[in-house]
C-alpha atoms as a PDB file:
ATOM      1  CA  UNK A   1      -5.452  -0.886   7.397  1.00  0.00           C
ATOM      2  CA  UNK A   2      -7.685  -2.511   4.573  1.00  0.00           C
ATOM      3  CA  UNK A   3      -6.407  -1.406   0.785  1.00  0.00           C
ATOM      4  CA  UNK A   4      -9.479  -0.715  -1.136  1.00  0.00           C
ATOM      5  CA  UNK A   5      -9.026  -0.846  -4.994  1.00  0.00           C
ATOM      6  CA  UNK A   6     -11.350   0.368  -7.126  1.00  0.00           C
ATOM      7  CA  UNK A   7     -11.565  -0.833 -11.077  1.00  0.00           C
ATOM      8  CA  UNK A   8     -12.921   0.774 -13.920  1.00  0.00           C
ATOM      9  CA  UNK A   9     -16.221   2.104 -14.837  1.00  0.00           C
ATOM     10  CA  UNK A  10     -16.840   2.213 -10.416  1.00  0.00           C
ATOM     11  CA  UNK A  11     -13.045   4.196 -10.244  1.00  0.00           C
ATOM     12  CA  UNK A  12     -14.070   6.510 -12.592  1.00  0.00           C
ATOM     13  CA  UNK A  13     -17.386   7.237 -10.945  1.00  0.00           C
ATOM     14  CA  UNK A  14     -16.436   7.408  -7.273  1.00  0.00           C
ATOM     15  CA  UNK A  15     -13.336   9.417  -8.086  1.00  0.00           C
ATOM     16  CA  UNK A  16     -11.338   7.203  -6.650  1.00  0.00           C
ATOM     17  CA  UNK A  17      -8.461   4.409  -7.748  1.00  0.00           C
ATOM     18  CA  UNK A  18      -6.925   3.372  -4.120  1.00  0.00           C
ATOM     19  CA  UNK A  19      -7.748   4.047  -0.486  1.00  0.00           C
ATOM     20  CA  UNK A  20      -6.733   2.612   2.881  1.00  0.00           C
ATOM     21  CA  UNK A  21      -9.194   2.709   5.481  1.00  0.00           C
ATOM     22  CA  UNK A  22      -9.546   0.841   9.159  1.00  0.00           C
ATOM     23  CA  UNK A  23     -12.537  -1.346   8.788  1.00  0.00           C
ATOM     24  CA  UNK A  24     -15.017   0.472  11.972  1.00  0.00           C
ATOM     25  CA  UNK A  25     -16.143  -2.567  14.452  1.00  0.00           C
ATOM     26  CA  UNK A  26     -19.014  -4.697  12.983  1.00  0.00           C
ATOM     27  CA  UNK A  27     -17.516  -4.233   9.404  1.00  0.00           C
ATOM     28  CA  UNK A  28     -16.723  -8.090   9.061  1.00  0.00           C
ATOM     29  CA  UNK A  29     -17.437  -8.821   5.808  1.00  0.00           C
ATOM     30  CA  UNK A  30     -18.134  -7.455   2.003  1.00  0.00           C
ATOM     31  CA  UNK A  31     -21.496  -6.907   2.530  1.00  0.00           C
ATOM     32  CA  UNK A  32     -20.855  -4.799   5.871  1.00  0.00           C
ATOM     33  CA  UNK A  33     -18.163  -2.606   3.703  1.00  0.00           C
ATOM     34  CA  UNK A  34     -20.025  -1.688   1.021  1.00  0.00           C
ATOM     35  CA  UNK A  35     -23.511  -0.711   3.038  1.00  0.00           C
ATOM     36  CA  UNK A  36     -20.452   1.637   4.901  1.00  0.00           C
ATOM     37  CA  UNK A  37     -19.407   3.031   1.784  1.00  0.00           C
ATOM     38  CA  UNK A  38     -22.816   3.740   0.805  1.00  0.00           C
ATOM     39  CA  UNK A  39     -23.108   6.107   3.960  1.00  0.00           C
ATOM     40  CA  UNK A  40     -20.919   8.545   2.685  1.00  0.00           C
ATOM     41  CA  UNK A  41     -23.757   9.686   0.315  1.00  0.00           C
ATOM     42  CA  UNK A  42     -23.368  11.277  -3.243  1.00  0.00           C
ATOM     43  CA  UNK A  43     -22.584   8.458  -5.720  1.00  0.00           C
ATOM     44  CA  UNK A  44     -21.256   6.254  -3.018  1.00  0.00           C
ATOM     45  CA  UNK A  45     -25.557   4.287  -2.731  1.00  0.00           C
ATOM     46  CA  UNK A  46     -25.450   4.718  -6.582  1.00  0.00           C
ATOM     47  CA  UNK A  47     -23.308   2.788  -7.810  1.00  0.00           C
ATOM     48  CA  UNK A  48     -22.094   0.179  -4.882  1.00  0.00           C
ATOM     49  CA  UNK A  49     -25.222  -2.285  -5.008  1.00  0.00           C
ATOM     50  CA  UNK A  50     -24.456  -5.367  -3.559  1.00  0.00           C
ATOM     51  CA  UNK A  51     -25.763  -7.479  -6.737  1.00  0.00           C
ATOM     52  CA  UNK A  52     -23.799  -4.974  -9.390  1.00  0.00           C
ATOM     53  CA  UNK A  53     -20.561  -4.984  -7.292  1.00  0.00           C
ATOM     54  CA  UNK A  54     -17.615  -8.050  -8.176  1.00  0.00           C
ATOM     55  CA  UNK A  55     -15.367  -8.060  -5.377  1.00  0.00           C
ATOM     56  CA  UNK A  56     -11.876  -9.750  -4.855  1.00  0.00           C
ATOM     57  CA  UNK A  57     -10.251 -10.213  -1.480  1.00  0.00           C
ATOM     58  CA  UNK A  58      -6.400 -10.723  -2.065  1.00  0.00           C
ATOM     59  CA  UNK A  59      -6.742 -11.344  -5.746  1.00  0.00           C
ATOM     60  CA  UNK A  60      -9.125 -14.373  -5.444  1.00  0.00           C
ATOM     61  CA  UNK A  61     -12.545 -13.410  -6.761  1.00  0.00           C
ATOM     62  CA  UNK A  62     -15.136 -14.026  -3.752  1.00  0.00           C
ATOM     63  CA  UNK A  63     -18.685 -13.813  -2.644  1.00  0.00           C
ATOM     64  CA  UNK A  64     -20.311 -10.494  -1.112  1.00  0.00           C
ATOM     65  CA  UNK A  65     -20.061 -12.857   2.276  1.00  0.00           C
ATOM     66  CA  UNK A  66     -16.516 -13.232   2.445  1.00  0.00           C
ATOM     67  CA  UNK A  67     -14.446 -11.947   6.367  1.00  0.00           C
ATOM     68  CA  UNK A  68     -12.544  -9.325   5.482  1.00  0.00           C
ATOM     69  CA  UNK A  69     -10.351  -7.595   7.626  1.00  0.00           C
ATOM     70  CA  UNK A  70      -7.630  -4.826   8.246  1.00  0.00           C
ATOM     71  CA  UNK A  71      -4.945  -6.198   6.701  1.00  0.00           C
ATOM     72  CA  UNK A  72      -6.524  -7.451   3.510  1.00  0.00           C
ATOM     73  CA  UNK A  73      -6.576  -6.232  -0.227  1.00  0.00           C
ATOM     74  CA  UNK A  74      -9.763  -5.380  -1.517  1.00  0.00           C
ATOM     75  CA  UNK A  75     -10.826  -5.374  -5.263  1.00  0.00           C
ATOM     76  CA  UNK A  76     -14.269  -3.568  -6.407  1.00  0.00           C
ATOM     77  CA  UNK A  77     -15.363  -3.412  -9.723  1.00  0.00           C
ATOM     78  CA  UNK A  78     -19.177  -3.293 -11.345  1.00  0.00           C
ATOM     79  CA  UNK A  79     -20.786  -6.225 -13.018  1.00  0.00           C
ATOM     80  CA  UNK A  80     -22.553  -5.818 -16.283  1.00  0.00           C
ATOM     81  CA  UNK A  81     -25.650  -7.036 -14.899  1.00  0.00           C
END
C-alpha cells in the first residue's frame, strides 16, 4: 500500500497527517493521485491543485509526472504560489 503524507498548511486542512491507501488501476502517477483525491469532494478539489501541490516520492522532491506506485512514500505539501 502507498503511504500518503500530508505537510502543513494541506494536513491541517484535509484533516489528515498519514494514510495508506492501494493506488486503484490507472493511478500511475502524481497527477492520476491527486485528480483521485479530489473525488472524494469537500476540501479534497480545494486545496489539491496540481500547480499549488509540491510532492515528494521517497523523500526526493519530484515532478507532478513522476510513476508512483504501491509501495512508495508519498509527500504532499502546498506551494506558496
Amino acid at each position: 500500500m502507498a503511504k500518503i503524507l500530508y505537510f502543513s498548511t494541506l494536513a491541517e486542512r484535509l484533516g489528515e497527517t498519514m494514510e495508506e491507501i492501494k493506488l486503484p488501476p490507472g493511478v500511475e502517477d502524481l497527477r492520476g493521485l491527486l485528480k483521485m483525491l479530489r473525488m472524494r469532494g469537500k476540501e479534497w478539489p480545494v486545496y489539491l491543485v496540481d500547480d499549488r501541490i509540491q510532492a515528494t516520492v521517497n523523500k526526493n522532491f519530484v515532478e507532478l509526472d513522476a510513476k508512483i506506485n504501491d509501495q512508495d512514500e508519498i509527500g504532499l505539501m502546498l506551494t506558496r504560489r
